[in-house]
Protein backbone atom coordinates (compact mmCIF):
# COMPACT_ATOMS: atom_id res chain seq x y z
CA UNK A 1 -33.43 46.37 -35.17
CA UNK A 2 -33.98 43.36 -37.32
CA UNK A 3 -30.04 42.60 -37.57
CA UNK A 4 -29.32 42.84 -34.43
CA UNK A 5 -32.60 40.58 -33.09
CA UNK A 6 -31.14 38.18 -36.02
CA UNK A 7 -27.64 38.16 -34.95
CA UNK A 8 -29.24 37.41 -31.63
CA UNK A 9 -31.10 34.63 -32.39
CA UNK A 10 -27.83 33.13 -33.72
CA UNK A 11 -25.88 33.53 -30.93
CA UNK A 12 -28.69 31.90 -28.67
CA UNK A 13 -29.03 28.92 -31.28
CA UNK A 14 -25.34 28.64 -30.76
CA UNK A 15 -25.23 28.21 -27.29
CA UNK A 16 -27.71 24.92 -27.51
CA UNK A 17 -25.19 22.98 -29.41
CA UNK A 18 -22.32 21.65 -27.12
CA UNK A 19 -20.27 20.54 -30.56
CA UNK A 20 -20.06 24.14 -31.56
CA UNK A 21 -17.41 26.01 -29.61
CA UNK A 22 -18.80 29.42 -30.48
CA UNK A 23 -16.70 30.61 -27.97
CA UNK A 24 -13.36 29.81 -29.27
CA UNK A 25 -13.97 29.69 -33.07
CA UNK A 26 -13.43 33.47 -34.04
CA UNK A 27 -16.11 35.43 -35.91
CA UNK A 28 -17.43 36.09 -38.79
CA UNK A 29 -20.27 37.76 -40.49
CA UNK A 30 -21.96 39.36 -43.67
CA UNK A 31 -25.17 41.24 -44.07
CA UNK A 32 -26.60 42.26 -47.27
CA UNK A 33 -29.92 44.39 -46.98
CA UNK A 34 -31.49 45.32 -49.55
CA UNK A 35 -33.95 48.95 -49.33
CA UNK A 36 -35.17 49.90 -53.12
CA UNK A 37 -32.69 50.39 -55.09
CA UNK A 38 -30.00 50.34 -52.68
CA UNK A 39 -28.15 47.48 -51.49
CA UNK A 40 -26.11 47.65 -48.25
CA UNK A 41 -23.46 45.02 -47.40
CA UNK A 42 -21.36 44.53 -44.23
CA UNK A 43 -18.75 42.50 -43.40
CA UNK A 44 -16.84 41.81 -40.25
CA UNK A 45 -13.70 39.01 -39.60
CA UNK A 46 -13.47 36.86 -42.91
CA UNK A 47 -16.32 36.81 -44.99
CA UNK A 48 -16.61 38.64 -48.61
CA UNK A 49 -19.84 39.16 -50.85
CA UNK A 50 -19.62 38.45 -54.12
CA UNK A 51 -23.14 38.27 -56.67
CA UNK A 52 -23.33 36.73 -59.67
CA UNK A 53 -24.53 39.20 -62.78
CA UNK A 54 -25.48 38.53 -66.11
CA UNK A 55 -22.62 39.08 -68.57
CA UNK A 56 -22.70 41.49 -71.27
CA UNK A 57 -23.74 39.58 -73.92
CA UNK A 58 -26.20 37.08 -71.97
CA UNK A 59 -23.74 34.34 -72.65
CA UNK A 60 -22.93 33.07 -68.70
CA UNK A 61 -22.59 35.19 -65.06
CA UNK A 62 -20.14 37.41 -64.17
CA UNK A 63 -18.67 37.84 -60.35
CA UNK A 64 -18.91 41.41 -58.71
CA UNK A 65 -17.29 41.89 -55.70
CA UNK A 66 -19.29 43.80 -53.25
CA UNK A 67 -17.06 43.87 -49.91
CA UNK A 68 -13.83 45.10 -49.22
CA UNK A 69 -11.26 44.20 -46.45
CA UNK A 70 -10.55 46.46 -44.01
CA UNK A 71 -6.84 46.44 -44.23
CA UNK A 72 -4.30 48.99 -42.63
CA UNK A 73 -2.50 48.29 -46.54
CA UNK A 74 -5.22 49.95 -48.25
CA UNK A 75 -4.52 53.35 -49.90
CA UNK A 76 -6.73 55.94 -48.07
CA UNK A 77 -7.06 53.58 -45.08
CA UNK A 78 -5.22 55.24 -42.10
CA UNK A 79 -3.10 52.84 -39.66
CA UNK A 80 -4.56 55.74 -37.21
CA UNK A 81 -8.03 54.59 -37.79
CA UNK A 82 -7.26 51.00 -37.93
CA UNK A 83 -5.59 51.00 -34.87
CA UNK A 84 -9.32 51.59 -33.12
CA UNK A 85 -9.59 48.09 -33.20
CA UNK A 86 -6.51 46.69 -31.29
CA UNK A 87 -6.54 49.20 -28.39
């Protein structure tokens, strides 16, 4: 309930600018939650998560991707189920 209320919000607060064409501009969004242990992360159009971790040795940060594309070129992705999204 709190991501969609969010999500929302946004699109209200988009609607009071006339110089953003929210309308025309495509979309885009990422949501990380995080519930213990567990983080959840969700992307849609073209957005990726990526979180910095300490490296091994201490010495600097180290990128760890934590979103994939959704690509019909994906092993294990079906153009079957990909194709729920153009019909």
């Amino acid at each position: 309930q709190s991501c969609l209320k969010t999500f929302s919000l946004i699109d209200l607060d988009l609607k009071i600018h006339p110089s953003i064409d929210s309308y025309c501009s495509g979309c885009t969004a990422l949501t990380a939650v995080l519930q213990g242990d567990h983080l959840v992360v969700a992307n849609a159009g073209d957005s990726r998560a990526v979180i910095a971790t300490t490296s091994d040795d201490g010495s600097g940060l180290v990128p760890v991707q934590l979103s994939v594309d959704f690509k019909p070129n994906i092993p294990g992705i079906s153009l079957k189920a990909f194709s729920i999204f153009y019909n």
